[in-house]
C-alpha atoms as a PDB file:
ATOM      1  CA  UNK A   1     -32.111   8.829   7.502  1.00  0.00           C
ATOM      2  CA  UNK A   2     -29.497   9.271   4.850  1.00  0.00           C
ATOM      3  CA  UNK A   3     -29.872   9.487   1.597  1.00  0.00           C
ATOM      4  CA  UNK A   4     -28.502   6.769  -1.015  1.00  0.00           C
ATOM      5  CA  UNK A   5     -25.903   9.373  -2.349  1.00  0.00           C
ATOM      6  CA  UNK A   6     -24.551   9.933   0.689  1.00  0.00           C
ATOM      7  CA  UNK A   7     -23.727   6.739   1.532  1.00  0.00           C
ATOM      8  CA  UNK A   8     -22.230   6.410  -2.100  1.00  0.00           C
ATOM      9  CA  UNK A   9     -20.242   9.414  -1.589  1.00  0.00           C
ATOM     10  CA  UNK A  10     -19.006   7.718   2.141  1.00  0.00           C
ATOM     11  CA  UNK A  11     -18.136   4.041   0.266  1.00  0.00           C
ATOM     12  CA  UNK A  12     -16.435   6.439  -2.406  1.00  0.00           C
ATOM     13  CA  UNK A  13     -14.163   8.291  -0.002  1.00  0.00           C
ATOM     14  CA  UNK A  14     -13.424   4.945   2.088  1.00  0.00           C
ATOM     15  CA  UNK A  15     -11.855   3.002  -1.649  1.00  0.00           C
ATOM     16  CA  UNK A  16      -9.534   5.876  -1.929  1.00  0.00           C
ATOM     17  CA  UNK A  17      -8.448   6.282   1.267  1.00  0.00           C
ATOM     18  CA  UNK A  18      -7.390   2.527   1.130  1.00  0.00           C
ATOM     19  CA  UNK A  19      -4.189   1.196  -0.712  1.00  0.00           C
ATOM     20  CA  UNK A  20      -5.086  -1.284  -3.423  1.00  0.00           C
ATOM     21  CA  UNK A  21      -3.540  -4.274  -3.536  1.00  0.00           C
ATOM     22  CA  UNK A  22      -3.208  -6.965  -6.499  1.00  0.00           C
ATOM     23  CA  UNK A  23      -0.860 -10.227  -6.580  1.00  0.00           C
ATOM     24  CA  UNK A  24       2.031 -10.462  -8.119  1.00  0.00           C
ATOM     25  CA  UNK A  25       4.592 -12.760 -10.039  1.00  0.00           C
ATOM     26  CA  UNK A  26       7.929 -13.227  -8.473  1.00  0.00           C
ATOM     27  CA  UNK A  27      10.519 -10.625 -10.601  1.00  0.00           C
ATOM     28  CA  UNK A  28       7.645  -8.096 -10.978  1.00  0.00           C
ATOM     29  CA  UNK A  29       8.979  -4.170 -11.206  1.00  0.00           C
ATOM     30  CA  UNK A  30       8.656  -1.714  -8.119  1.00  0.00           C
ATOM     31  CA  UNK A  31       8.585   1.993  -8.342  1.00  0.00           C
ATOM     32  CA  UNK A  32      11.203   3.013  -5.901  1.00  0.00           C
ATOM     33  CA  UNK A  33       9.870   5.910  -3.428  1.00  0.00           C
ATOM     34  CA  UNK A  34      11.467   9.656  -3.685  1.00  0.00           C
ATOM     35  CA  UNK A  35      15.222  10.199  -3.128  1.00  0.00           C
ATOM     36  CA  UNK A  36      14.097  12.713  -0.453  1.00  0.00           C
ATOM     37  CA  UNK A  37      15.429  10.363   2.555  1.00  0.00           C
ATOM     38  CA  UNK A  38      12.220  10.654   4.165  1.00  0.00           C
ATOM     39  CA  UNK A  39      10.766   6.859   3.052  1.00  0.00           C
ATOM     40  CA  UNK A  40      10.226   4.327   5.393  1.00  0.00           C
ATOM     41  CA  UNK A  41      11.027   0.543   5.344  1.00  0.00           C
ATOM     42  CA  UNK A  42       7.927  -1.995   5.755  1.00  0.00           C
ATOM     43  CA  UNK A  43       8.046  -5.428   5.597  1.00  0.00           C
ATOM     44  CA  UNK A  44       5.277  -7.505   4.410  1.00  0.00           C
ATOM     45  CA  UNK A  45       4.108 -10.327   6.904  1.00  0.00           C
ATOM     46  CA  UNK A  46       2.401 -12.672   4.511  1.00  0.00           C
ATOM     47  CA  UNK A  47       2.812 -15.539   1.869  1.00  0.00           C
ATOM     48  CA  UNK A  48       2.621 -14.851  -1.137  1.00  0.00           C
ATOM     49  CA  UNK A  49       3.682 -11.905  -3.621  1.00  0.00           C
ATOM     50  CA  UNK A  50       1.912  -9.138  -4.210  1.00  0.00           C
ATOM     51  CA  UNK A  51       1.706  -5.161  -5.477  1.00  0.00           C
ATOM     52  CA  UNK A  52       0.554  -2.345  -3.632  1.00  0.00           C
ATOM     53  CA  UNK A  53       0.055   0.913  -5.036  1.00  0.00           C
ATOM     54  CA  UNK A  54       0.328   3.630  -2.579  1.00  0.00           C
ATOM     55  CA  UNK A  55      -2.852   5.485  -1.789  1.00  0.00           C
ATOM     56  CA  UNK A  56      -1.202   8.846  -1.263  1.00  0.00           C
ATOM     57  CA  UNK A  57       1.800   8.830  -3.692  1.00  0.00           C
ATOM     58  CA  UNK A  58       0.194   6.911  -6.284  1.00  0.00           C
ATOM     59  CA  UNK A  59       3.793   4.881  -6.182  1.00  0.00           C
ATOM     60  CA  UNK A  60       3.732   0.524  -6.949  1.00  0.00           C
ATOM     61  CA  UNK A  61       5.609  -1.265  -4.030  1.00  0.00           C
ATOM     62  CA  UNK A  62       6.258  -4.949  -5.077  1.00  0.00           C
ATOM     63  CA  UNK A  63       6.946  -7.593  -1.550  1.00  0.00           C
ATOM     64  CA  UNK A  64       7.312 -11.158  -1.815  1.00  0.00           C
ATOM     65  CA  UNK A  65       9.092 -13.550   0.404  1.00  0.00           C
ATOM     66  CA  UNK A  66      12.201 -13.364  -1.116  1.00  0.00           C
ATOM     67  CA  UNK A  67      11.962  -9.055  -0.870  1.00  0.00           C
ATOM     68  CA  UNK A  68       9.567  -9.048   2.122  1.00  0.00           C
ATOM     69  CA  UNK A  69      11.301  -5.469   3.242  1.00  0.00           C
ATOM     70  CA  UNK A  70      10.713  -1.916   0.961  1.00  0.00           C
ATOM     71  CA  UNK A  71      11.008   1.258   1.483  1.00  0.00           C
ATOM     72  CA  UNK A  72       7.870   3.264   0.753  1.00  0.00           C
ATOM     73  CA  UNK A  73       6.705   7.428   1.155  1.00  0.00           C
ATOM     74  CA  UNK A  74       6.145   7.915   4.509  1.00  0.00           C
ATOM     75  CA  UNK A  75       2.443   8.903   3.260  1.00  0.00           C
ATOM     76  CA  UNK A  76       1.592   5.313   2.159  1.00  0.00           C
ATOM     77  CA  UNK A  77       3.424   3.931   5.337  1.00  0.00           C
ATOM     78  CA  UNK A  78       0.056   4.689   7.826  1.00  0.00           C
ATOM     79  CA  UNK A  79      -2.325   2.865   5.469  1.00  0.00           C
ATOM     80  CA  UNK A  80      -0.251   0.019   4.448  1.00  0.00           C
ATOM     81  CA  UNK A  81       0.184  -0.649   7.947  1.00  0.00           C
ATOM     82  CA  UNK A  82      -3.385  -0.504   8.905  1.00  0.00           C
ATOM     83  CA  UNK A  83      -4.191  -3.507   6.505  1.00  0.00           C
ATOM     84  CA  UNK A  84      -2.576  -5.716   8.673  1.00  0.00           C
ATOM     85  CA  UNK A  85      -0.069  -7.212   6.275  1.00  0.00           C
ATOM     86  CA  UNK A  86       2.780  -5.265   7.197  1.00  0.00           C
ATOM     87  CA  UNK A  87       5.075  -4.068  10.050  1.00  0.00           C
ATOM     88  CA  UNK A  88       7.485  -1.183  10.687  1.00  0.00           C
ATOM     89  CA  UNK A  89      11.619  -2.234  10.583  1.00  0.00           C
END
């Protein structure tokens, strides 16, 4: 049997692994990923608008209905995916 830090330290690791995302108002600012050419473009599959910051690069992505489609560091791509609310173009 584990102890309670242990399963603090697991929960702990698990929030940052995980991009965080917040809702937005329409018009809201984006950080655009790295000129390196290496981004990828997601598109976000649901209703209403919202801001993700990027759990690797640390970068704000903004997607709404009217700009459902950004490009984002092909280190946030994996995790954004796995949420469920986006797909690869």
């Amino acid at each position: 049997m584990g102890c309670c830090g242990e399963k603090r330290a697991r929960i702990r690791s698990a929030a940052f692994a995980a991009p965080s995302i917040t809702r937005t108002e329409p018009g809201a600012r984006q950080e655009s990923p790295s000129g390196t050419g290496q981004s990828q473009t997601l598109r976000y599959i649901g209703g209403s608008a919202i801001l993700v910051r990027g759990p690797a690069s640390g970068r704000s992505y903004s997607f709404s209905a009217r700009q459902p489609a950004q490009r984002v560091d092909p280190r946030d791509a994996g995790p954004l995916l796995r949420t469920g609310l986006f797909r690869r173009e």
